[in-house]
C-alpha atoms as a PDB file:
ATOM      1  CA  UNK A   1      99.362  10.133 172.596  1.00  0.00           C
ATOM      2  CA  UNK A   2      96.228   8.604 173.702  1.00  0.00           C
ATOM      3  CA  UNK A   3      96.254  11.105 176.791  1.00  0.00           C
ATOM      4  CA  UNK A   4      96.854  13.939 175.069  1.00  0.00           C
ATOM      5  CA  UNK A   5      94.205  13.245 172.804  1.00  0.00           C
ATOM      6  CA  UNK A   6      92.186  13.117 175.958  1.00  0.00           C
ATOM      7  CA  UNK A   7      93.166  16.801 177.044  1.00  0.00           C
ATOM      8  CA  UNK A   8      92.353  17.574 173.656  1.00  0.00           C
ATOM      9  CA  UNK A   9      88.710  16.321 173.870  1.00  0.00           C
ATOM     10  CA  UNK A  10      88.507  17.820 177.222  1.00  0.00           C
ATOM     11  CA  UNK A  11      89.282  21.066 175.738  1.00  0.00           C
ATOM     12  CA  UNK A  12      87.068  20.836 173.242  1.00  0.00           C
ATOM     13  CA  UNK A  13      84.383  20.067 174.758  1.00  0.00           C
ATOM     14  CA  UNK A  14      84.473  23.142 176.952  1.00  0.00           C
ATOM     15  CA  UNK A  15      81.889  25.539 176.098  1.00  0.00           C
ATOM     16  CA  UNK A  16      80.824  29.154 177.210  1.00  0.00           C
ATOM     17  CA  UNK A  17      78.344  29.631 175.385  1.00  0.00           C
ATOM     18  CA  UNK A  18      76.516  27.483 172.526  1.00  0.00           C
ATOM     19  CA  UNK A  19      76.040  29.104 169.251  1.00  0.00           C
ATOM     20  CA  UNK A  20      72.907  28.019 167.210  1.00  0.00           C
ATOM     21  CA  UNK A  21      73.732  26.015 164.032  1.00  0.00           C
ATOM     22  CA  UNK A  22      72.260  28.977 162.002  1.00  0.00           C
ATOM     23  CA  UNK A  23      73.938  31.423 163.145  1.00  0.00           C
ATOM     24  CA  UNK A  24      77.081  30.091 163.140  1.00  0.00           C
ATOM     25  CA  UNK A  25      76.213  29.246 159.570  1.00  0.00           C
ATOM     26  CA  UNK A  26      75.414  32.713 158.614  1.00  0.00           C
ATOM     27  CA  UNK A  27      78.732  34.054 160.462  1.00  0.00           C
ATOM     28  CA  UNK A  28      81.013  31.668 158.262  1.00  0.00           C
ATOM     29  CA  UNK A  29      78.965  32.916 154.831  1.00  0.00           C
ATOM     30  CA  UNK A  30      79.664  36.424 155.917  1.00  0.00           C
ATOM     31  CA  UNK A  31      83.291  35.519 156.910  1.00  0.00           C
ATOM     32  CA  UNK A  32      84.140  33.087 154.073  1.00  0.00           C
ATOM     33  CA  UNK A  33      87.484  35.532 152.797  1.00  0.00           C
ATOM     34  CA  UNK A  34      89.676  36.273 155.206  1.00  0.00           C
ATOM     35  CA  UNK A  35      91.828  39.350 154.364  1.00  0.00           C
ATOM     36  CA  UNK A  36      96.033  39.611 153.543  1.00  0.00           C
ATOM     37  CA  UNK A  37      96.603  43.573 154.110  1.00  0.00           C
ATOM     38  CA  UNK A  38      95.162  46.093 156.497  1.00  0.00           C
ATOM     39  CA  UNK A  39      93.268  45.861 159.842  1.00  0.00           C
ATOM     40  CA  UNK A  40      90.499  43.552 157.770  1.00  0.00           C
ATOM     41  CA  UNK A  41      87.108  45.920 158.067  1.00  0.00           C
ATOM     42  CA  UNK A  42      84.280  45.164 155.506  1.00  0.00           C
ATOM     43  CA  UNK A  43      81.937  47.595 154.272  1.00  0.00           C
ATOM     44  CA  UNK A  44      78.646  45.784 154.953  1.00  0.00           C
ATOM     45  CA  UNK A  45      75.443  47.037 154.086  1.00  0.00           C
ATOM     46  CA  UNK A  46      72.386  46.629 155.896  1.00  0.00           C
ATOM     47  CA  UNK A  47      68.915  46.704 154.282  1.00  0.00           C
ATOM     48  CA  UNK A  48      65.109  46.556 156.060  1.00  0.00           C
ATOM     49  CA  UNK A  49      62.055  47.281 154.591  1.00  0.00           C
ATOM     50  CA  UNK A  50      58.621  48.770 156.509  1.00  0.00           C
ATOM     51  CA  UNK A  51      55.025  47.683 154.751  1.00  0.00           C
ATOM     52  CA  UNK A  52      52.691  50.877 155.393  1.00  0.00           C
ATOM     53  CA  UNK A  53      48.868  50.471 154.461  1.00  0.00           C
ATOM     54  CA  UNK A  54      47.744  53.660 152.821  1.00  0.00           C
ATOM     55  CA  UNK A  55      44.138  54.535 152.702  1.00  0.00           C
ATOM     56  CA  UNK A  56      42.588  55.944 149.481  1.00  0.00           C
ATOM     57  CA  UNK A  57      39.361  56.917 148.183  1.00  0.00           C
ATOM     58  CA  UNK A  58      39.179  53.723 146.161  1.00  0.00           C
ATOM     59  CA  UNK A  59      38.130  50.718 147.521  1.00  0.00           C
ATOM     60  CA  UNK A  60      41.032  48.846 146.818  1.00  0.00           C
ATOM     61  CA  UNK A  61      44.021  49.796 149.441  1.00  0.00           C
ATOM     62  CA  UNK A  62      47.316  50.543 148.709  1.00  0.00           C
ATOM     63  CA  UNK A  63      50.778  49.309 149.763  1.00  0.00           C
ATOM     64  CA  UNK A  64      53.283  51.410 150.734  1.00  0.00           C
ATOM     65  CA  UNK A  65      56.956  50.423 150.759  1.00  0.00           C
ATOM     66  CA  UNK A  66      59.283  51.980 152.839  1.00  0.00           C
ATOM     67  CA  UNK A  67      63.284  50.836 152.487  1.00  0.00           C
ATOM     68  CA  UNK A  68      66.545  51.948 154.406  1.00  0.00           C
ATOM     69  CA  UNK A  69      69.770  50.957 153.664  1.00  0.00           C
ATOM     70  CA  UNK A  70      72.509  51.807 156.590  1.00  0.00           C
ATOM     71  CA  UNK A  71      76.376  51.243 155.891  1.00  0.00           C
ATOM     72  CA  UNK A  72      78.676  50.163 158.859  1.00  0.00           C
ATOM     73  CA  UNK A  73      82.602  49.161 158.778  1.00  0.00           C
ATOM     74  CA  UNK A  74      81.951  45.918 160.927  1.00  0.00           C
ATOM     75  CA  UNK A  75      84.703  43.010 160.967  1.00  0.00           C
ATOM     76  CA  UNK A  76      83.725  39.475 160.154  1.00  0.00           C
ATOM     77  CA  UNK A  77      84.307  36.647 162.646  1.00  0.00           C
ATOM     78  CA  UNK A  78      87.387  35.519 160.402  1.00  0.00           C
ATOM     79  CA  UNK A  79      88.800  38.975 160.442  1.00  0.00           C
ATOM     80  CA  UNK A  80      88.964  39.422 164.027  1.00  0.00           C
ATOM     81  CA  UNK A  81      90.703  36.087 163.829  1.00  0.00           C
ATOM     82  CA  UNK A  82      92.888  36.655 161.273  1.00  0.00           C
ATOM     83  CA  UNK A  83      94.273  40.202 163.163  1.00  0.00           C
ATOM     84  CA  UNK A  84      94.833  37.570 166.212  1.00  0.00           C
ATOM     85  CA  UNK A  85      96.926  35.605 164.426  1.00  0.00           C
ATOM     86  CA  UNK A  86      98.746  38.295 162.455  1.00  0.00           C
ATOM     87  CA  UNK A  87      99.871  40.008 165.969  1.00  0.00           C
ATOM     88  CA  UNK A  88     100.840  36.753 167.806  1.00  0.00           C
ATOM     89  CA  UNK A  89     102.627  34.645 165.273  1.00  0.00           C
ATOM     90  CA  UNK A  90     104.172  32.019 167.827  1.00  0.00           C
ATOM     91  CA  UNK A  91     102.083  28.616 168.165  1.00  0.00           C
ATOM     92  CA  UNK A  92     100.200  28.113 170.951  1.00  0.00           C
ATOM     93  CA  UNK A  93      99.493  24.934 172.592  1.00  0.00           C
ATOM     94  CA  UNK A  94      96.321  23.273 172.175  1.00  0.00           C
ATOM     95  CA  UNK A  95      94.875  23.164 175.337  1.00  0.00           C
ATOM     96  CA  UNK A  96      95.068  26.921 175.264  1.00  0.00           C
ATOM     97  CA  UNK A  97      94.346  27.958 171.711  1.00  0.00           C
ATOM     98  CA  UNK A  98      90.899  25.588 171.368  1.00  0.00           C
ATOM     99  CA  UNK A  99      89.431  27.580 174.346  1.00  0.00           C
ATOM    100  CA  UNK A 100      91.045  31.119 172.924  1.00  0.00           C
ATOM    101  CA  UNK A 101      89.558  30.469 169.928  1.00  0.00           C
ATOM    102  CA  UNK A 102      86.126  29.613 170.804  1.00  0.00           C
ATOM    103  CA  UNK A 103      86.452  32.727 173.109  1.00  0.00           C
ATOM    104  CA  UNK A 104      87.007  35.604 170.768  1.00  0.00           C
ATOM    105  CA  UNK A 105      84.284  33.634 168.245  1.00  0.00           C
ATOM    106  CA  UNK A 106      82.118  34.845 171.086  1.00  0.00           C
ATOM    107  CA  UNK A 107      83.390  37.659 172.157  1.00  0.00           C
ATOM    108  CA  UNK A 108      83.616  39.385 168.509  1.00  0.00           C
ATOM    109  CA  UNK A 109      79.832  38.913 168.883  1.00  0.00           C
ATOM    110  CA  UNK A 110      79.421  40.706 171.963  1.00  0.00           C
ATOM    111  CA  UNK A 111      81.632  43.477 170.646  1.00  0.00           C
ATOM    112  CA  UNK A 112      79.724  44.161 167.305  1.00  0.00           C
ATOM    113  CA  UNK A 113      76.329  44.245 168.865  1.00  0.00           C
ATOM    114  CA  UNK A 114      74.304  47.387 168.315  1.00  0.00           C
ATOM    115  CA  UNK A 115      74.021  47.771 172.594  1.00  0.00           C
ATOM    116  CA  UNK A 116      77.214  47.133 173.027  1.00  0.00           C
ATOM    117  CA  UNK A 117      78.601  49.568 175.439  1.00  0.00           C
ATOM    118  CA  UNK A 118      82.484  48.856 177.325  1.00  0.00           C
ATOM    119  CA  UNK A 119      82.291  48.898 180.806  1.00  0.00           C
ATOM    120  CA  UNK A 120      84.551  48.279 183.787  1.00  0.00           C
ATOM    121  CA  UNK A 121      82.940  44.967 185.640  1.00  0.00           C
ATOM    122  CA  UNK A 122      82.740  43.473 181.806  1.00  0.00           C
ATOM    123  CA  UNK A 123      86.335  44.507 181.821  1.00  0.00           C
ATOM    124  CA  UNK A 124      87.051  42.429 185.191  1.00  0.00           C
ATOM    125  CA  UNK A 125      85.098  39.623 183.950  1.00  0.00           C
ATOM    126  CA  UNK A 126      86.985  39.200 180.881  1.00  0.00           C
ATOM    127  CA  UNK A 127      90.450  39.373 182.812  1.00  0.00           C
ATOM    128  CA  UNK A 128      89.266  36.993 185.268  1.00  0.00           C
ATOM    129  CA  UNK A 129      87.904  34.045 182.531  1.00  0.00           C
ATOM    130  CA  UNK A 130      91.407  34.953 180.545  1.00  0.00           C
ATOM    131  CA  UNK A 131      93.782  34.742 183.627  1.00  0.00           C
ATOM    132  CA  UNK A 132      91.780  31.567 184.652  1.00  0.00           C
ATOM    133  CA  UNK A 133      92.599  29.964 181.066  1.00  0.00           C
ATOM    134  CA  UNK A 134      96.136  31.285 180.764  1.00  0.00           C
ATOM    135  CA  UNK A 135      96.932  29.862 184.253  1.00  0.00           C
ATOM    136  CA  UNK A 136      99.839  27.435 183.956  1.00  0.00           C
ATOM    137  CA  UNK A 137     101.463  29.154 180.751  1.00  0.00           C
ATOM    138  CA  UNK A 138     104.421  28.362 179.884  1.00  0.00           C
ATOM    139  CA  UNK A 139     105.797  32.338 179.584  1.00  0.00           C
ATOM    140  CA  UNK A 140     104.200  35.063 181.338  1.00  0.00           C
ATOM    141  CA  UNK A 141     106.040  37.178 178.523  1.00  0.00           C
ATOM    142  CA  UNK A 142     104.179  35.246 175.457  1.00  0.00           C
ATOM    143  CA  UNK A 143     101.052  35.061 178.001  1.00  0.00           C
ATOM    144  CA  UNK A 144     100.661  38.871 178.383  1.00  0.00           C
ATOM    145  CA  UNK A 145     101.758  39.306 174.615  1.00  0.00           C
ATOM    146  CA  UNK A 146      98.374  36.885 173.720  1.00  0.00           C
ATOM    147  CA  UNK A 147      96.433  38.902 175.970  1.00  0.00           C
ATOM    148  CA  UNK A 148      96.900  42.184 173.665  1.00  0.00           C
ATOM    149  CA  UNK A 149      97.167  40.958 170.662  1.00  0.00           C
ATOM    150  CA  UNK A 150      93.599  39.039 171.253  1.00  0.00           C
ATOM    151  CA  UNK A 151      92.266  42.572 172.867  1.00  0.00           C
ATOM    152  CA  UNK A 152      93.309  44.436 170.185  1.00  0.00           C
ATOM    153  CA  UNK A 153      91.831  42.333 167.523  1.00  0.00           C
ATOM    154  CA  UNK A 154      88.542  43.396 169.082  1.00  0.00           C
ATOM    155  CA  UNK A 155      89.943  46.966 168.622  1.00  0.00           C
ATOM    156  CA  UNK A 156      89.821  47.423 172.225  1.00  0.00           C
ATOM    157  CA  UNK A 157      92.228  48.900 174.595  1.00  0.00           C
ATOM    158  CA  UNK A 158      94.066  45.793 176.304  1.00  0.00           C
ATOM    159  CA  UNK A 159      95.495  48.423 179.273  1.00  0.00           C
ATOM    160  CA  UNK A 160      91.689  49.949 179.462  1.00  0.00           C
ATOM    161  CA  UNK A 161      90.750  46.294 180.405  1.00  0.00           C
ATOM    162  CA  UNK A 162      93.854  45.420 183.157  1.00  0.00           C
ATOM    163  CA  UNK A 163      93.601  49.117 184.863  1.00  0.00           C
ATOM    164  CA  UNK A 164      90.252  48.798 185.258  1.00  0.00           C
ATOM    165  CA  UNK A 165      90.399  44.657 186.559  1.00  0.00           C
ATOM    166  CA  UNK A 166      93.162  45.606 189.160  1.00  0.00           C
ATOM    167  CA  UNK A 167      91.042  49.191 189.927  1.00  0.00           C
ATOM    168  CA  UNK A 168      87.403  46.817 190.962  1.00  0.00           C
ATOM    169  CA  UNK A 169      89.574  44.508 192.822  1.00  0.00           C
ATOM    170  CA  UNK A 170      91.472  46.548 195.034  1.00  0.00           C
ATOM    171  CA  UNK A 171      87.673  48.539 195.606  1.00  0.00           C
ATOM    172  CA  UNK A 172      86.088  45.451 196.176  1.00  0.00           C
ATOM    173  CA  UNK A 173      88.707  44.258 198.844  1.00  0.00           C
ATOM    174  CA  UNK A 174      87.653  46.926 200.725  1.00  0.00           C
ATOM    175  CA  UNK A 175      83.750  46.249 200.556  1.00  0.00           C
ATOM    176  CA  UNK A 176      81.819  44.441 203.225  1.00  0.00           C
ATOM    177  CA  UNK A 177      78.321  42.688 201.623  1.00  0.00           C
ATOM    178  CA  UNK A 178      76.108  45.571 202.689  1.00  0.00           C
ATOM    179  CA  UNK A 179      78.488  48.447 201.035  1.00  0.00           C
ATOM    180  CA  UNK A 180      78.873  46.151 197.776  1.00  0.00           C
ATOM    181  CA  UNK A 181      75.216  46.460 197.328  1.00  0.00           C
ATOM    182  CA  UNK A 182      74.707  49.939 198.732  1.00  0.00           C
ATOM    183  CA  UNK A 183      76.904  51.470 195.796  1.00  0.00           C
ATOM    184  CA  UNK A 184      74.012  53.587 194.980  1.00  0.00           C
ATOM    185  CA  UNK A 185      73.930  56.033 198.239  1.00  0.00           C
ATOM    186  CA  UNK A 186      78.093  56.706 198.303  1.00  0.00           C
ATOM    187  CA  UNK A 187      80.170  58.358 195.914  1.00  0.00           C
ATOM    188  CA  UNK A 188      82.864  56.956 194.478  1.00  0.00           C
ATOM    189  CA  UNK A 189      84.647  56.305 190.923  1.00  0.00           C
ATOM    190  CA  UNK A 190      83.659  52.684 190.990  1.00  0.00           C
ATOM    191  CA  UNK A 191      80.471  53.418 192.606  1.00  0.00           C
ATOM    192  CA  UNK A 192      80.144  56.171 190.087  1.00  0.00           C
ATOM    193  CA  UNK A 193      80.487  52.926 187.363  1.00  0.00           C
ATOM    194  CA  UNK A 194      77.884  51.140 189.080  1.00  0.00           C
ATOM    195  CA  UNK A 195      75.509  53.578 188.899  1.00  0.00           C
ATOM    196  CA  UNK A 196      75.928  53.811 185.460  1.00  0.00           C
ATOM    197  CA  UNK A 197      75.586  50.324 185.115  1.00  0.00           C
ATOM    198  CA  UNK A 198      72.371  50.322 186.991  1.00  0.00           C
ATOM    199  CA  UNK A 199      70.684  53.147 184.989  1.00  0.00           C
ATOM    200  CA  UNK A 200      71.601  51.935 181.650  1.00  0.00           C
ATOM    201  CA  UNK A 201      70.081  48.744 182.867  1.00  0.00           C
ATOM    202  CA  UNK A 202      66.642  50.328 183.870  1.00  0.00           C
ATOM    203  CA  UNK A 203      66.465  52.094 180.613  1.00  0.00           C
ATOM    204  CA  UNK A 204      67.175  48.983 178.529  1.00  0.00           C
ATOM    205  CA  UNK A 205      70.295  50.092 177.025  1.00  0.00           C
ATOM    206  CA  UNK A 206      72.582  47.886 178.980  1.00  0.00           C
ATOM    207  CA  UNK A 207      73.848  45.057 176.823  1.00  0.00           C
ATOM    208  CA  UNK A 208      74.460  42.386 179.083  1.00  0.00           C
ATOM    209  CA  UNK A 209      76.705  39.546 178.811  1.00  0.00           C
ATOM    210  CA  UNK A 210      78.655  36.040 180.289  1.00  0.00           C
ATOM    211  CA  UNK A 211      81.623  38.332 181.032  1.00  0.00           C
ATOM    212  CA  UNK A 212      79.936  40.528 183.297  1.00  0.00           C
ATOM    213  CA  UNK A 213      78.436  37.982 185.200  1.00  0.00           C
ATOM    214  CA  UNK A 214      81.785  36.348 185.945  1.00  0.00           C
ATOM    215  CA  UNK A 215      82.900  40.488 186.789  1.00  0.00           C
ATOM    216  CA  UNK A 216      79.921  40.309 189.476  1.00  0.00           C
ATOM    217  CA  UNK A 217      81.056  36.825 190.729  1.00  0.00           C
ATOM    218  CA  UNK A 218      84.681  38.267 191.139  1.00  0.00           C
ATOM    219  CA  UNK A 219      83.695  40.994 193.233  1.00  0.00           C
ATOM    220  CA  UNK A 220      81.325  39.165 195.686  1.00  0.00           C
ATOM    221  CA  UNK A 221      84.793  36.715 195.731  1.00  0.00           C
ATOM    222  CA  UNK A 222      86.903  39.372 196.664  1.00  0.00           C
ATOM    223  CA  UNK A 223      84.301  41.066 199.245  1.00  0.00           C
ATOM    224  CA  UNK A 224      84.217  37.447 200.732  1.00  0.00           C
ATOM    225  CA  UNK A 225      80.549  37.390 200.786  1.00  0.00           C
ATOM    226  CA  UNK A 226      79.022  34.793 202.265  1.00  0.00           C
ATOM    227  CA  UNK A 227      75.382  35.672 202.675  1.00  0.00           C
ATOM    228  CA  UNK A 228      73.107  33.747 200.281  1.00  0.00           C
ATOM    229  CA  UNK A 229      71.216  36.266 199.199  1.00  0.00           C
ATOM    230  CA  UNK A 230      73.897  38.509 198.169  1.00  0.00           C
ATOM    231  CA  UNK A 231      73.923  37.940 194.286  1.00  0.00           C
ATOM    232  CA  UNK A 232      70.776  38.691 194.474  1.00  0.00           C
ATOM    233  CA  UNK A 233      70.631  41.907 196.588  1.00  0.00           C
ATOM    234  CA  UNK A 234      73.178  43.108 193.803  1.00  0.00           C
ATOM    235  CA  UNK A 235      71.154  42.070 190.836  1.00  0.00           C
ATOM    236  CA  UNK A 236      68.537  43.919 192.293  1.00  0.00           C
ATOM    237  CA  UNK A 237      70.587  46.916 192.839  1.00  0.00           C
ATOM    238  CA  UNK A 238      72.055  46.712 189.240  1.00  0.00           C
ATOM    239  CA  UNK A 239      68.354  46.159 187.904  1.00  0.00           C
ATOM    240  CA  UNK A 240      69.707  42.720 186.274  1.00  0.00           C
ATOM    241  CA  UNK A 241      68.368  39.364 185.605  1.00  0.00           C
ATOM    242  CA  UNK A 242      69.745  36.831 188.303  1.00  0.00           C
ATOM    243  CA  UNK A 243      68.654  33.839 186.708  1.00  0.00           C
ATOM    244  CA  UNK A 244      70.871  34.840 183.311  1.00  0.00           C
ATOM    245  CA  UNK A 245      73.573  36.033 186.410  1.00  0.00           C
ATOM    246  CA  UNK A 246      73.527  32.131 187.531  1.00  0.00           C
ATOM    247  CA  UNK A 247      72.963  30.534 184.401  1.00  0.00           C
ATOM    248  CA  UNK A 248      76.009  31.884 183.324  1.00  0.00           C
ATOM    249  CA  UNK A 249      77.979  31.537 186.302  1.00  0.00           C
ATOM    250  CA  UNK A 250      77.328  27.762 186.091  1.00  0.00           C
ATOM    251  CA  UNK A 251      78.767  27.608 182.650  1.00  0.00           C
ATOM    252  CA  UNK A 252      81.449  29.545 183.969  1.00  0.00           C
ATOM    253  CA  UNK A 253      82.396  26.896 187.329  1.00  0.00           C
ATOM    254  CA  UNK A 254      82.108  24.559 184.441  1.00  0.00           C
ATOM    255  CA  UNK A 255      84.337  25.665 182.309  1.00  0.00           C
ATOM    256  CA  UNK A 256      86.874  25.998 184.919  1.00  0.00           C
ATOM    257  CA  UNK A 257      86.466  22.446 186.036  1.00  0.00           C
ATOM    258  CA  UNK A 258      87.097  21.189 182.290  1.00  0.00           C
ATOM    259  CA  UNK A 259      89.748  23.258 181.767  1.00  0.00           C
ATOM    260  CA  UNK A 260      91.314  21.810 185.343  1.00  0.00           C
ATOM    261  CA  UNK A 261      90.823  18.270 183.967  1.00  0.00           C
ATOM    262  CA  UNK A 262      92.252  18.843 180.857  1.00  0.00           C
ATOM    263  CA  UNK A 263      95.545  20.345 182.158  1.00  0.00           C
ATOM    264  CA  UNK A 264      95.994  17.474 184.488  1.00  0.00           C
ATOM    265  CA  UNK A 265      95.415  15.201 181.787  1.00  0.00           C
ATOM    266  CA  UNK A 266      97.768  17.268 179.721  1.00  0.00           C
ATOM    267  CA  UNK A 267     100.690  17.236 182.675  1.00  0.00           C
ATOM    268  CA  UNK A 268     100.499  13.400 182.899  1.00  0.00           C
ATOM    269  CA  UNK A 269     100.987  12.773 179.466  1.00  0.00           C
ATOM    270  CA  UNK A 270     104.076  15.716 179.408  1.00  0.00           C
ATOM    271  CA  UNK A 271     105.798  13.500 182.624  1.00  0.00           C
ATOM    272  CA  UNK A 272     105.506  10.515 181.157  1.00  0.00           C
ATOM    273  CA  UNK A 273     106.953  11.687 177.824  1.00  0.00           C
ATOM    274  CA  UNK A 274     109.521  12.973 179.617  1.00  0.00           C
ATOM    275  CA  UNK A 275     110.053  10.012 181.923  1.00  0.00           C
ATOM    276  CA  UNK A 276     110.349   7.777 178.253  1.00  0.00           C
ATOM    277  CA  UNK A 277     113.293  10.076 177.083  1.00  0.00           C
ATOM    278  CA  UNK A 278     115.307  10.146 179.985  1.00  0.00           C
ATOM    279  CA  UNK A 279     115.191   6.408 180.392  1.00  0.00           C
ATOM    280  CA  UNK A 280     115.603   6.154 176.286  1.00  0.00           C
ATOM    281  CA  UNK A 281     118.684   8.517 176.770  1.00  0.00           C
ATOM    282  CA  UNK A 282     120.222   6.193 179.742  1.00  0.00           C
ATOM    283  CA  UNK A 283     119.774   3.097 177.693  1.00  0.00           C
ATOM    284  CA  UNK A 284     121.746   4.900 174.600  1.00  0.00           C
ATOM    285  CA  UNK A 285     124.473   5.989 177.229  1.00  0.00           C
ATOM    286  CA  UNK A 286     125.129   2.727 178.816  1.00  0.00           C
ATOM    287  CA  UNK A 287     125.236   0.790 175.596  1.00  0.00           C
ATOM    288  CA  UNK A 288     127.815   3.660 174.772  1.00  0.00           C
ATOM    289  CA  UNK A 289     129.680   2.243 177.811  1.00  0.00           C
ATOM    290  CA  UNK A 290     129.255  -0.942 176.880  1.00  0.00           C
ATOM    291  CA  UNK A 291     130.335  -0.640 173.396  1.00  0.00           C
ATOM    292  CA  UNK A 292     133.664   2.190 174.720  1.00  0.00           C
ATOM    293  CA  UNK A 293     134.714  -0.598 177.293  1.00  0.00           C
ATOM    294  CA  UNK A 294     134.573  -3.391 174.675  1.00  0.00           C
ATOM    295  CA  UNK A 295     136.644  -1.662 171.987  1.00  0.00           C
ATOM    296  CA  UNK A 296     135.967  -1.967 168.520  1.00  0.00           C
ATOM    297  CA  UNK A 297     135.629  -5.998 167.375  1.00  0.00           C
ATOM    298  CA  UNK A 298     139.588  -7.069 166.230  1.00  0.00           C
ATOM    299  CA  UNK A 299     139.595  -9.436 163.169  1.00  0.00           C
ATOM    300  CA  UNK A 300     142.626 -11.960 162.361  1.00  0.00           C
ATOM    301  CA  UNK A 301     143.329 -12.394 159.117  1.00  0.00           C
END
């Protein structure tokens, strides 16, 4: 037990991204009920106020208040969750759920955000860090089942995210490091996405995030680029920020590794259970023998 208590705390301790004590406070207020019927939205009102100095004949100035209030069907952390659950009912192990968990935490709060904008190389990333933690499951049935039930909690298309994983990677096997990072001056449907990318970025209505990062990583993997300089050549390109790019790509190496450690932990404890009932079950069978060759004790009266 005291190993996989280990794997457990390895788990655990994994982390891709932290979450501020406040607002992780202010998500569980909001997400206190969780729902029993229905897909689980929750009307949610949004209110903001604007101060406006008027000026008046009279010395004294007045205040103007000006107040909006916006409606929005927006799920709660817990909701999300609770759609999870209510789509995959089967338990999952430990050392995959704690990560899972923590996952869709985050990535409900990439969804939900106001820039939030689906795109392909988020797509990729997503598969990648999902495939990466699923590696090793059990069922391949029960894994792919987890995969749509946790995409469509984020109501998301789960075969929007695959087509468009397996569509970058068979594009990017075809790249060399200069053609990655001249998307901009071919034509193409994925260079057609990068452009998009690129100009969204330049305008500031790109929402970036950890999953596109590791999208980026996987396609410089799959070019096999080896020239230093070639995460940032595609930064550039993309108009992104390199240092959030390798911020979160450590994070992401990281996670990997503690995920790694924690499965080996995991399988050690799983073969030595094992090893304890099979030589429990050969001590039971040869006192059986024992007992069958002895016959039962004969008493004289």
């Amino acid at each position: 037990m005291a190993a996989a208590a280990a794997a457990a705390a390895a788990v655990t301790s994994v982390s891709f991204s932290a979450l501020s004590q406040a607002s992780f406070a202010s998500l569980t207020r909001s997400s206190a009920s969780t729902p029993e019927t229905g897909a689980g939205f929750r009307l949610r009102s949004s209110f903001s106020c604007r101060l406006v100095g008027a000026r008046s004949p009279n010395p004294t100035s007045r205040l103007v208040v000006q107040c909006m209030c916006a409606t929005t069907d927006v799920p709660t952390v817990a909701e999300t969750k609770f759609n999870f659950l209510k789509a995959y009912k089967k338990p999952i192990p430990s050392i995959y759920n704690t990560v899972l968990q923590e996952l869709i935490v985050q990535q409900h709060l990439m969804r939900y955000k106001r820039t939030y904008s689906y795109d392909a190389v988020f797509g990729l990333g997503f598969v990648t860090v999902f495939d990466q933690l699923m590696e090793g499951y059990p069922s391949d049935e029960d894994k792919d089942a987890i995969f749509k039930a946790y995409v469509e909690a984020l109501n998301e298309e789960p075969e929007q995210y695959r087509t468009d994983a397996a569509k970058l990677e068979e594009w990017a096997k075809t790249q060399t490091s200069s053609s990655l990072v001249e998307f901009a001056s071919r034509e193409g449907e994925v260079e057609g996405i990068l452009k998009d990318i690129a100009g969204r970025a330049a305008s500031g209505k790109f929402s970036y995030s950890r999953f596109f990062a590791v999208g980026l990583f996987r396609l410089l993997e799959l070019t096999s680029a080896t020239e230093p300089t070639i995460l940032e050549k595609l930064c550039a390109a993309l108009n992104i920020n390199k240092r959030s790019v390798d911020r979160d790509l450590d994070v992401y190496r990281n996670l990997l590794s503690k995920l790694v450690q924690a499965k080996e932990l995991l399988k050690e404890y799983v073969d030595r259970e094992k090893k304890k009932r099979e030589e429990r079950a050969e001590t039971q069978k040869a006192n059986e023998a024992v007992k069958n060759c002895l016959g039962e004790p004969q008493y004289v009266r």
